[in-house]
Protein backbone atom coordinates (compact mmCIF):
# COMPACT_ATOMS: atom_id res chain seq x y z
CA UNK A 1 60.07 26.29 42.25
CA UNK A 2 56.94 27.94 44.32
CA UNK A 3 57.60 30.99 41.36
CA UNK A 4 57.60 28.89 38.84
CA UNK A 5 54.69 26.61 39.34
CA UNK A 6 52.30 29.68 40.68
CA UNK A 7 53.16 31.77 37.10
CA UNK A 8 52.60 28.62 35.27
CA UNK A 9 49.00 28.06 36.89
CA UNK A 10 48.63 31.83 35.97
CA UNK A 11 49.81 31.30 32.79
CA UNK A 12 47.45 28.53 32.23
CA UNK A 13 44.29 30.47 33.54
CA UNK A 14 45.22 33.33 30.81
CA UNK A 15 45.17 30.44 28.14
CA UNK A 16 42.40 28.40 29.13
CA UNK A 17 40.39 31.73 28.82
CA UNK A 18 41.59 32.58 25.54
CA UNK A 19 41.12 29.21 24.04
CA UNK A 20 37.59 29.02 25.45
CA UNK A 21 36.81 31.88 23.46
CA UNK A 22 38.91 30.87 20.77
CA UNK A 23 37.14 27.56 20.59
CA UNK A 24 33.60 29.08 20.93
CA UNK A 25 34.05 30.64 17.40
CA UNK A 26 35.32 27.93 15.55
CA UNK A 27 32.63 25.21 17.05
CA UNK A 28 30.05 27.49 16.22
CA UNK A 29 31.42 28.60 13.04
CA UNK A 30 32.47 24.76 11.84
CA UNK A 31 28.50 23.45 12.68
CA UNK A 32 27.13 26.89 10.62
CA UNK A 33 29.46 26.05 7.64
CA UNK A 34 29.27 22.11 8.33
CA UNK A 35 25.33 22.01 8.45
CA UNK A 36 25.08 24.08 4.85
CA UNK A 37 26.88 21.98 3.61
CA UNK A 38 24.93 19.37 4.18
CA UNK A 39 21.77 20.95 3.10
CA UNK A 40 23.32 21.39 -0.05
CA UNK A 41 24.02 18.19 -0.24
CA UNK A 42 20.71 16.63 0.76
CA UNK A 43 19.21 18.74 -1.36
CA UNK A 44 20.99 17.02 -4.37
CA UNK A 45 19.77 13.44 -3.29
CA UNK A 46 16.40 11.84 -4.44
CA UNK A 47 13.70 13.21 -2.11
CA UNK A 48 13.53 11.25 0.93
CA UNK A 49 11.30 11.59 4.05
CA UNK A 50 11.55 14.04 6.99
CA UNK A 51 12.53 11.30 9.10
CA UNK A 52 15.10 9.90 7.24
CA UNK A 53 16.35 13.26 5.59
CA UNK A 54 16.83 14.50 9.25
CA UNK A 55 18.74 11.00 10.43
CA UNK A 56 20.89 11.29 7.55
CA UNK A 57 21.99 15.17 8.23
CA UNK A 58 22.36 14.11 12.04
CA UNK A 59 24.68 11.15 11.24
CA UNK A 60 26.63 12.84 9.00
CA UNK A 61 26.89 15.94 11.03
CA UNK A 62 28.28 13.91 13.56
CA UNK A 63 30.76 12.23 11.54
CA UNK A 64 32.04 15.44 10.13
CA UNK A 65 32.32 17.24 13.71
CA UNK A 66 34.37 14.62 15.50
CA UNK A 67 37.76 15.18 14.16
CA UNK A 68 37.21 18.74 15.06
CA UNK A 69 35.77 17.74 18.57
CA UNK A 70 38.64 15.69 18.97
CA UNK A 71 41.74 17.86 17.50
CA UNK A 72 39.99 20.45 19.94
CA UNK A 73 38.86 19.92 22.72
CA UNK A 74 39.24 16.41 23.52
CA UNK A 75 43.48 16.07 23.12
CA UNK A 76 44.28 19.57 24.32
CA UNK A 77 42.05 19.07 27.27
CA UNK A 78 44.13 15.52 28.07
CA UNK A 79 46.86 17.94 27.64
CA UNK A 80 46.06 20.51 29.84
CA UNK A 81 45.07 18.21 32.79
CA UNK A 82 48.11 16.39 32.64
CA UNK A 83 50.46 19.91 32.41
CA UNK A 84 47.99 21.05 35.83
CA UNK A 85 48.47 17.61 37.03
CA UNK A 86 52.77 18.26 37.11
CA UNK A 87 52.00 22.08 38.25
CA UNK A 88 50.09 20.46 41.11
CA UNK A 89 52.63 18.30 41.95
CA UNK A 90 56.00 21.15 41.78
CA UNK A 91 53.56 22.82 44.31
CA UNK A 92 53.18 20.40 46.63
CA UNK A 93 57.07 19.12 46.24
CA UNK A 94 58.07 22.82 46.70
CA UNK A 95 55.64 23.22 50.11
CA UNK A 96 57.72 20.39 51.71
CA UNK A 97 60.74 21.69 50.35
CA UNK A 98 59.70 25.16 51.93
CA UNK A 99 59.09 23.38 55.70
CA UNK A 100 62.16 21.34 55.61
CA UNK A 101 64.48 23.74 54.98
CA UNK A 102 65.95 26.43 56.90
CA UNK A 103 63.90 28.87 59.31
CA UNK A 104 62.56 30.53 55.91
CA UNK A 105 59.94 34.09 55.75
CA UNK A 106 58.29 35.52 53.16
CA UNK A 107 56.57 38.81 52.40
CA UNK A 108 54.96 40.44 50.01
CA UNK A 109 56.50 43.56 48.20
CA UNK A 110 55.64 45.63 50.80
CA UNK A 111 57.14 43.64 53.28
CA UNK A 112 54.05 42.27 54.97
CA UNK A 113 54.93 38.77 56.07
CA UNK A 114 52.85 36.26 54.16
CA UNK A 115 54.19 32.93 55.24
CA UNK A 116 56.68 31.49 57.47
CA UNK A 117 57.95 27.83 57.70
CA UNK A 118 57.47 25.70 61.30
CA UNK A 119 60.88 26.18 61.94
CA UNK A 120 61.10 29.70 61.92
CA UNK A 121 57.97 29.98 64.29
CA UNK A 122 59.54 27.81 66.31
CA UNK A 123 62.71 29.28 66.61
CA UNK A 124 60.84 33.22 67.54
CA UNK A 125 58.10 31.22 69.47
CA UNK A 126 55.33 32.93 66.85
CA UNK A 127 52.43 31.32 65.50
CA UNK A 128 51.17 32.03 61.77
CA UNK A 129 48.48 33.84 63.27
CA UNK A 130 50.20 36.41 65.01
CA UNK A 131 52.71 37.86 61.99
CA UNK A 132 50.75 37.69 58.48
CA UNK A 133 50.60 40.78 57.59
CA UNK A 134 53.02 42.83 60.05
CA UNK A 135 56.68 43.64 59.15
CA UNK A 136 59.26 41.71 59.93
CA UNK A 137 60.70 44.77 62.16
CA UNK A 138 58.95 42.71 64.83
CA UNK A 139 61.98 40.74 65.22
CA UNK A 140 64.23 43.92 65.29
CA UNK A 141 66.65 43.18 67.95
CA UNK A 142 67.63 46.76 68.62
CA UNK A 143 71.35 46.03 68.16
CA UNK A 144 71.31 47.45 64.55
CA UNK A 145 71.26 51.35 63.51
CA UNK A 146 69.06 52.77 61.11
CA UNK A 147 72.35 52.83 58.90
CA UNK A 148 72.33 49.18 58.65
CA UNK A 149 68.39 48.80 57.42
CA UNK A 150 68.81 51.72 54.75
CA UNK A 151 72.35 49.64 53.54
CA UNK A 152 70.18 46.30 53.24
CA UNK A 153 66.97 47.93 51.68
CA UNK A 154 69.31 50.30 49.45
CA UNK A 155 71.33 46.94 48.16
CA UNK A 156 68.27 44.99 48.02
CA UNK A 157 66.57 47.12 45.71
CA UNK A 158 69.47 47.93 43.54
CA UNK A 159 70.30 44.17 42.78
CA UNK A 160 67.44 42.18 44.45
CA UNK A 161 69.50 40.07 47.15
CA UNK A 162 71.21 41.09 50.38
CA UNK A 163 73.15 38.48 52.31
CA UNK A 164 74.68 39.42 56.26
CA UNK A 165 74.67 39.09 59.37
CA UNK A 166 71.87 40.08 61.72
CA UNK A 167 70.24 39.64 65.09
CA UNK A 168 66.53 39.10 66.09
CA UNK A 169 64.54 38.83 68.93
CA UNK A 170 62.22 36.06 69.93
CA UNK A 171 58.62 36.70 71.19
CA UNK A 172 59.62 36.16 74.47
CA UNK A 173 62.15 39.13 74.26
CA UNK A 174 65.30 36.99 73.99
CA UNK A 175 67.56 37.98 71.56
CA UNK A 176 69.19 35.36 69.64
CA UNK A 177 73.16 34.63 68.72
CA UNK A 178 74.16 36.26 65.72
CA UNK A 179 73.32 34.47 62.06
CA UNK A 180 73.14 34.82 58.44
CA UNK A 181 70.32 36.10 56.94
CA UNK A 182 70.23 35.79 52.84
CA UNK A 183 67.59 37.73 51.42
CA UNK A 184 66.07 37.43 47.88
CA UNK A 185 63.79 39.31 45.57
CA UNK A 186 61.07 37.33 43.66
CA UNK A 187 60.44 38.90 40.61
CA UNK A 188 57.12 38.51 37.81
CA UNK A 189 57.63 38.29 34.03
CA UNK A 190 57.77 41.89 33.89
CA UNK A 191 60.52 41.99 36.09
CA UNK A 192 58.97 43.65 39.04
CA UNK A 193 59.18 42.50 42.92
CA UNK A 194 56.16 40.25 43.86
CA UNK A 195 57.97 39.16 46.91
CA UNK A 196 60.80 38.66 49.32
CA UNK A 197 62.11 35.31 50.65
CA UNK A 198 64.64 35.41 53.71
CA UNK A 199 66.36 32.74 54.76
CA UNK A 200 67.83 32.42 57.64
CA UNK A 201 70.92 30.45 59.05
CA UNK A 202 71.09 29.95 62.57
């Protein structure tokens, strides 16, 4: 759901951007086209004062701009708040998924830790503070070869999930019973590793 909702607000960013320019040249080019016209048309009626002439072109301007005002900008802007409105709202639904669940990690592709749930830090005794950004080789319990690492990065890679058993060690040194860790790749649009989620089963 976190996926999801973050490439939809990206998604949405892209189009807003396009649209704004999008929506530039058509305002500007409906008021050019809209405004002569008008001129022609003024220019067909009896003559009239500058006053009047000028009221005239403004109400009718007006009247002629608002159903593209409102086809563009008004209803697709109702539309867009209430699609960011629902994005907002899988966000926050999927944070308190994310800290109810199990002891859960994330990193980034590199496998920098970027976010860990309250139960996980309290499970290694870790704050936030003191693993964004390392690896999580921090926990290494020393009770696995460098076999077993190269089998879970190899499999990993190749298919983009890797589910076992592992030990880790707390921050205090203690090294906990053994548990399963599933690990899964979090992939973009184009398919390439953003992040890694591990969850962990104690």
């Amino acid at each position: 759901m976190i996926k999801r909702s973050i490439a939809q607000l990206k998604k949405h960013s892209r189009e807003n951007q396009q649209s704004v320019r999008r929506l530039l040249i058509v305002l500007i080019g409906s008021v050019f086209f809209i405004e002569a016209f008008l001129m022609a048309v003024l220019a067909l009626l009896p003559p009239m004062s500058e006053t009047l002439a000028a009221l005239l072109d403004a109400a009718m301007l007006s009247l002629l701009l608002f159903p593209i005002f409102y086809y563009l900008i008004f209803r697709p802007l109702v539309r867009n708040i209430a699609e960011r409105e629902q994005v907002e709202a899988d966000l926050r639904i999927a944070a308190v998924a994310f800290e109810i669940k199990d002891p859960t990690l994330i990193t980034d592709a590199k496998a920098s830790i970027v976010r860990a749930n309250q139960k996980l830090l309290d499970k290694l005794g870790y704050s936030m503070e003191e693993i964004v950004g390392r690896n999580p080789r921090i926990f290494k319990s020393g009770l696995h070869d460098r076999k077993y690492y190269e089998q879970l990065w190899k499999q990993l890679l190749q298919t983009g999930y890797w589910s076992g058993e592992i030990r880790i060690r707390t921050k205090e040194g203690r090294i906990l019973h053994p548990f399963w860790l599933t690990i899964t790749a979090v992939k973009n649009e184009q398919q390439e590793t953003t992040h890694y989620i591990g969850i962990y089963n104690f």
